[in-house]
Protein backbone atom coordinates (compact mmCIF):
# COMPACT_ATOMS: atom_id res chain seq x y z
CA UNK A 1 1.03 7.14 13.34
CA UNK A 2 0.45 7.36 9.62
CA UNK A 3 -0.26 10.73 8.32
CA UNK A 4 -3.45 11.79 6.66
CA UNK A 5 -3.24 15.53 6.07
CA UNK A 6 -2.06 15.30 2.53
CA UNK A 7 1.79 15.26 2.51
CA UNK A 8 2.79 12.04 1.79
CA UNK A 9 0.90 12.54 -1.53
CA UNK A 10 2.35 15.75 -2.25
CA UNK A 11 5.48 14.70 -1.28
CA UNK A 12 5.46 11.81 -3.36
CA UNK A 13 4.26 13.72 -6.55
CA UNK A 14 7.62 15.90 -6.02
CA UNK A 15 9.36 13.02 -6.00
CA UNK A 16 8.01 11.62 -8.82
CA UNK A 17 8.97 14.67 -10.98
CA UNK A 18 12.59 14.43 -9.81
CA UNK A 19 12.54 10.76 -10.04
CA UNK A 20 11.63 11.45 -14.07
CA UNK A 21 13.88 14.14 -14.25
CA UNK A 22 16.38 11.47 -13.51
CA UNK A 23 15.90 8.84 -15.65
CA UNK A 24 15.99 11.25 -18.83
CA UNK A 25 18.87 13.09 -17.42
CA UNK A 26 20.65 9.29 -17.58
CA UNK A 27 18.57 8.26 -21.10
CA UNK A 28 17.71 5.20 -19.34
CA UNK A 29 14.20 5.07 -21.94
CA UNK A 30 14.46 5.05 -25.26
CA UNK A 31 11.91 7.39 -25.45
CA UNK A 32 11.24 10.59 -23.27
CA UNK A 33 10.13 9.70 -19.94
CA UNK A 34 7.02 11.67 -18.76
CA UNK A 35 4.50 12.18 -15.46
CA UNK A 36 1.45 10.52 -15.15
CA UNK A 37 -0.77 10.19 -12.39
CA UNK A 38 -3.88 11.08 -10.28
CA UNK A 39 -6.51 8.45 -9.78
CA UNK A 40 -7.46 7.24 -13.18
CA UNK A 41 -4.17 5.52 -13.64
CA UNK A 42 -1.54 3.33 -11.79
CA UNK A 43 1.36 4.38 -13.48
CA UNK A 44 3.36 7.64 -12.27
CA UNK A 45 5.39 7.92 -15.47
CA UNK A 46 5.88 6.43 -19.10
CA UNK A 47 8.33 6.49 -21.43
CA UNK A 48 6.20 5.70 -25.12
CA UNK A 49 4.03 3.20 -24.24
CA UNK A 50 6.02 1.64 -20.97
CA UNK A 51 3.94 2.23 -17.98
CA UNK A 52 6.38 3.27 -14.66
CA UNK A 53 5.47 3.02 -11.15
CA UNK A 54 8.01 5.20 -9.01
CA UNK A 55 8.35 4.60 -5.21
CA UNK A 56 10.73 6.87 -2.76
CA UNK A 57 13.03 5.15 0.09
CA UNK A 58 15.36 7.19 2.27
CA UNK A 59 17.75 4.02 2.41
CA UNK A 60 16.83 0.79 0.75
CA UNK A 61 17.42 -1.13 3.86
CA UNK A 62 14.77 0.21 5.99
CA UNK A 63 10.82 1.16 6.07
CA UNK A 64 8.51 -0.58 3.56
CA UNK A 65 6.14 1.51 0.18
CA UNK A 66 2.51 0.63 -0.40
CA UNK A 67 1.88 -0.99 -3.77
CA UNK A 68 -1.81 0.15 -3.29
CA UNK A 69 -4.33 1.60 -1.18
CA UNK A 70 -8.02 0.96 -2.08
CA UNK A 71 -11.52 0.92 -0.94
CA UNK A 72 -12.11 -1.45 -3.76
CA UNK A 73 -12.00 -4.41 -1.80
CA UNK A 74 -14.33 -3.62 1.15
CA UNK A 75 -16.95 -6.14 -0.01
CA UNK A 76 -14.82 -8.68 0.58
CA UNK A 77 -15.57 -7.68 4.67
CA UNK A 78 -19.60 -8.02 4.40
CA UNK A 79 -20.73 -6.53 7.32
CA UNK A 80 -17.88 -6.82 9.44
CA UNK A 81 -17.21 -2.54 9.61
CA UNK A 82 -21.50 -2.25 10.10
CA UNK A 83 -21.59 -1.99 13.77
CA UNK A 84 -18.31 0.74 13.96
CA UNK A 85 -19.41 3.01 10.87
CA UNK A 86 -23.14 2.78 12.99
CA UNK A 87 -21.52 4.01 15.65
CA UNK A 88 -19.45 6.47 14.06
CA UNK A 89 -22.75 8.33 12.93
CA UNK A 90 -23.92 8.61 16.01
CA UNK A 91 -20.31 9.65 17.53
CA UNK A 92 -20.46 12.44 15.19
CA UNK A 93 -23.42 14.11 17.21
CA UNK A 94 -21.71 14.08 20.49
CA UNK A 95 -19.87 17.30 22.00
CA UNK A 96 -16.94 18.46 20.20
CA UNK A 97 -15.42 18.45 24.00
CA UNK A 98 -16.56 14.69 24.58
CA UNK A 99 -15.58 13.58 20.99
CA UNK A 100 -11.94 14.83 21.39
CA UNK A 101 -11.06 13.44 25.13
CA UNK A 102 -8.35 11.65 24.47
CA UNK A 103 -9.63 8.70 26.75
CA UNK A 104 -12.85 8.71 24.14
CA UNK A 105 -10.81 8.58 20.88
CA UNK A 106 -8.05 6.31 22.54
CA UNK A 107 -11.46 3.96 23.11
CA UNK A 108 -12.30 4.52 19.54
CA UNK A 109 -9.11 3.59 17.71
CA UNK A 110 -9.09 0.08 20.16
CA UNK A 111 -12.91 -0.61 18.44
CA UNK A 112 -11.78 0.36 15.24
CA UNK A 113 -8.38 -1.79 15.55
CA UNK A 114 -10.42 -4.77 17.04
CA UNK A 115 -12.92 -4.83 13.75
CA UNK A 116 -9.92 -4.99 11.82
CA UNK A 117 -9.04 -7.79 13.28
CA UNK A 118 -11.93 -9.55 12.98
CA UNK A 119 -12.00 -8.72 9.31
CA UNK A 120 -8.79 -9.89 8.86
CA UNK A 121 -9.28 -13.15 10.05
CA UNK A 122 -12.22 -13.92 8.21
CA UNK A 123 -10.43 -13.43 4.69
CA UNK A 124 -9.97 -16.44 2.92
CA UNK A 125 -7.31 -17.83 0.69
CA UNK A 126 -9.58 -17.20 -2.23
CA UNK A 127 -9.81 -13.52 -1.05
CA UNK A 128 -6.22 -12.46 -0.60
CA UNK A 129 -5.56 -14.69 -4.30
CA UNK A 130 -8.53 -12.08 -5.61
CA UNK A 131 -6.54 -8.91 -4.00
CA UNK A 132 -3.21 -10.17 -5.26
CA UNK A 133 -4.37 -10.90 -8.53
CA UNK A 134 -6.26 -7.71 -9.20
CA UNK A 135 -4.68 -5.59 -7.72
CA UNK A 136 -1.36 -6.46 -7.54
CA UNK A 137 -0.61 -8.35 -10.61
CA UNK A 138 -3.11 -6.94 -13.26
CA UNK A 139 -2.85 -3.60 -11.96
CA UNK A 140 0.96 -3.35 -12.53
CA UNK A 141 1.09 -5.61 -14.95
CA UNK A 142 3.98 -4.90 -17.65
CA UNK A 143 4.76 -2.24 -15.52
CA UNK A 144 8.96 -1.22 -14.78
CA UNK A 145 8.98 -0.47 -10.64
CA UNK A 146 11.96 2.45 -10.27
CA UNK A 147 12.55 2.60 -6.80
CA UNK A 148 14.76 5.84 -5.85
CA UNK A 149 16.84 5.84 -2.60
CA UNK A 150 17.51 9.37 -2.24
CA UNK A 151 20.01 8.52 0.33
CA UNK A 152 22.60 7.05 -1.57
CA UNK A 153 21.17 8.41 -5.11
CA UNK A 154 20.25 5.45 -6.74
CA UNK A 155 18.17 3.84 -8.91
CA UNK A 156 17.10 0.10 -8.58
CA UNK A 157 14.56 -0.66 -11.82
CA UNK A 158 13.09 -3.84 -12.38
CA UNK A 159 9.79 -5.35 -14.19
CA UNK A 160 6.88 -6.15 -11.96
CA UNK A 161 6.84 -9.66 -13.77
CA UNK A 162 10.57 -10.40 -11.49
CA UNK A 163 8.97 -10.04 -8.76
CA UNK A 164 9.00 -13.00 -6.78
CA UNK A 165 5.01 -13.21 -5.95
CA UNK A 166 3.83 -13.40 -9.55
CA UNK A 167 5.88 -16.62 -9.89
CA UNK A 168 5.09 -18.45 -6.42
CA UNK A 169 1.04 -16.92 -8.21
CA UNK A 170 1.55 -18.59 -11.55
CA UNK A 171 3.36 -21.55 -9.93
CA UNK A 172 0.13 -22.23 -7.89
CA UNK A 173 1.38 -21.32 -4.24
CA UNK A 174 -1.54 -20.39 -2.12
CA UNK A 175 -1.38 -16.83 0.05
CA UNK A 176 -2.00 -17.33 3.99
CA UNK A 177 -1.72 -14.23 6.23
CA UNK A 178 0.51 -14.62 9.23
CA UNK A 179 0.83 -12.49 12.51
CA UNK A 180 -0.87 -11.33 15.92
CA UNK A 181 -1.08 -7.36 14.48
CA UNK A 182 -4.68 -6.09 15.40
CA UNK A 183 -4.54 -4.16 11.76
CA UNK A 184 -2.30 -6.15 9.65
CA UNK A 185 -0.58 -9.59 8.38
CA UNK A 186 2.56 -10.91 6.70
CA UNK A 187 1.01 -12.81 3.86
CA UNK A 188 3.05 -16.09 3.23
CA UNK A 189 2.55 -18.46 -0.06
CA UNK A 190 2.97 -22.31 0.57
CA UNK A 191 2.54 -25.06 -1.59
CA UNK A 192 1.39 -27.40 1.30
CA UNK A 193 5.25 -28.36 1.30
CA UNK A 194 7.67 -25.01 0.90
CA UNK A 195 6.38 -21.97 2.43
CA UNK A 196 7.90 -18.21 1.25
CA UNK A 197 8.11 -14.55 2.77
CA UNK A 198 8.54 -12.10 0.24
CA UNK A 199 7.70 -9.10 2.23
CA UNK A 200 4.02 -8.61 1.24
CA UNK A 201 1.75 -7.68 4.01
CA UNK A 202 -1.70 -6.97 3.59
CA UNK A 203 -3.20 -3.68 5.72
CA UNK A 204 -6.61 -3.08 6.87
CA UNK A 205 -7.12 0.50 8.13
CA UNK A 206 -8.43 3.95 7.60
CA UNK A 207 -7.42 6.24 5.03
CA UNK A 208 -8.06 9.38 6.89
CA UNK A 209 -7.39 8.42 10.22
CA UNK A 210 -10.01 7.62 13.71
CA UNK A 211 -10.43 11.74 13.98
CA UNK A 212 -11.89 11.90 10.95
CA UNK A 213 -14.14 9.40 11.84
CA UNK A 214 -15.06 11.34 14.81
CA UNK A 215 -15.69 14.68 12.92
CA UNK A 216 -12.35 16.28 14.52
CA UNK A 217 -10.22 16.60 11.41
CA UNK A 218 -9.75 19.87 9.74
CA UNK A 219 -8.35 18.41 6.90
CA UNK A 220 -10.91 15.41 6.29
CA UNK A 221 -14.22 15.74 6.42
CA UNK A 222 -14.77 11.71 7.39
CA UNK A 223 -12.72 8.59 6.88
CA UNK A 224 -13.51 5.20 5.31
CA UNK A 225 -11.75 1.65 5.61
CA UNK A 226 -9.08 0.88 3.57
CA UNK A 227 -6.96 -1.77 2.51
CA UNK A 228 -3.37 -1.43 1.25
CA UNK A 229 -0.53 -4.10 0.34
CA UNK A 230 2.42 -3.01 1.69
CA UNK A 231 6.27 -4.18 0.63
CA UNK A 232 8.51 -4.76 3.27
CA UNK A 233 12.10 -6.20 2.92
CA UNK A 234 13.04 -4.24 0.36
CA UNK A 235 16.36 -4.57 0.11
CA UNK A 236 15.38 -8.34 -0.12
CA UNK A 237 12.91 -7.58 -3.35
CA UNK A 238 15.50 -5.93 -5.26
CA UNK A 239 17.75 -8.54 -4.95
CA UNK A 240 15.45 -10.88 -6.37
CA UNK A 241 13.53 -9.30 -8.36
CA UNK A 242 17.42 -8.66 -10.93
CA UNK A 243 17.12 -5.05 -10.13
CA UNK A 244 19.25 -2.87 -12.79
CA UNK A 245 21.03 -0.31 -10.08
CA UNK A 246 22.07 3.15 -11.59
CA UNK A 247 24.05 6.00 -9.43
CA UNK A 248 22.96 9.53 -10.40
């Protein structure tokens, strides 16, 4: 289950801090490396006027790290969440005792899994191009990526332009989404002729979990749908992308 009560965040602002700590510690930057954040900017950290994103692995071989998680791109579903948020509101009047059964919210995370689905299916090439493009590309764009593997205690840095899905982009390749997952897709580029993975998958889900759609959540007041890129394979993206690796 994904956690929604606030700690991944935390946790990854602590990490971030440490993660900066590093990098001056081995003067990697001309120029002192500082924190960013919070939700008015992408990048975690710069050093002068080069933007850093920082992601966290506990071994570089295993788990994936979101490249984004938005609401921005809910139009793109029409009406397609209508029917479940409906239903949601009038959920939210039943009995605290009904509304937690776990039969009733096992019932309610199968609807809610089912519409995303449906909404996944009915995304078009043109759509996922839009996602990658804005959000992916644009949004990162000039950006270094410092991924820290606080297992080993390294760094792998590399710039966002090395990795591999801006060129198949720029090249032409068209993104298809590829998998049976009720919530989620590899997404694949193909030229018609050669076809590449390069560990993107695109996530439709809920940012605060189905209990906070039900009212049940002490932490969250409600949820809403979200959709997040996701970067599998990493050990396969810093191999490609020319990662620089530095011990610390």
């Amino acid at each position: 289950m994904f956690k929604t009560d606030g700690s991944v965040h935390h946790g990854g602002v602590k990490n971030e801090a440490k993660t900066v700590d590093i990098l001056n510690s081995l003067n990697l930057y001309s120029e002192h490396v500082e924190t960013r954040g919070g939700t008015k900017v992408k990048e975690d950290a710069v050093a002068g006027d080069k933007k850093i994103s920082i992601k966290k692995k506990e071994g570089i071989s295993v788990g994936s790290f979101d490249w984004f998680n938005t609401s921005k791109y809910n139009y793109l579903f029409g009406e397609s969440f209508s029917g479940f948020l409906g239903k949601m509101k009038q959920m939210r009047d039943l009995p605290a005792e009904v509304r937690s059964d776990e039969e009733f919210v096992s019932l309610t995370r199968s609807m809610f899994n089912d519409t995303c689905e449906e909404a996944l299916e009915n995304l078009t090439a043109e759509d996922i191009t839009n996602i990658l493009t804005e959000g992916f590309c644009k949004d990162n764009e000039a950006m270094d990526i410092v991924i820290n593997d606080v297992k080993v205690k390294k760094l792998y840095i590399f710039q966002i332009a090395n990795h591999p899905a801006f060129k198949l982009l720029n090249e032409g390749f068209t993104p298809v989404l590829k998998g049976a997952g009720k919530s989620s897709r590899q997404i694949l580029f193909t030229n018609g002729k050669d076809t590449y993975n390069v560990g993107l998958r695109l996530r439709v889900t809920s940012n605060n979990g189905i209990n906070a759609f039900l009212g049940l959540s002490k932490a969250n007041k409600n949820s809403q749908v979200v959709v997040k890129l996701q970067q599998d394979d990493v050990k396969g993206l810093v191999e490609k992308a020319h990662s620089q690796v530095y011990a610390y």
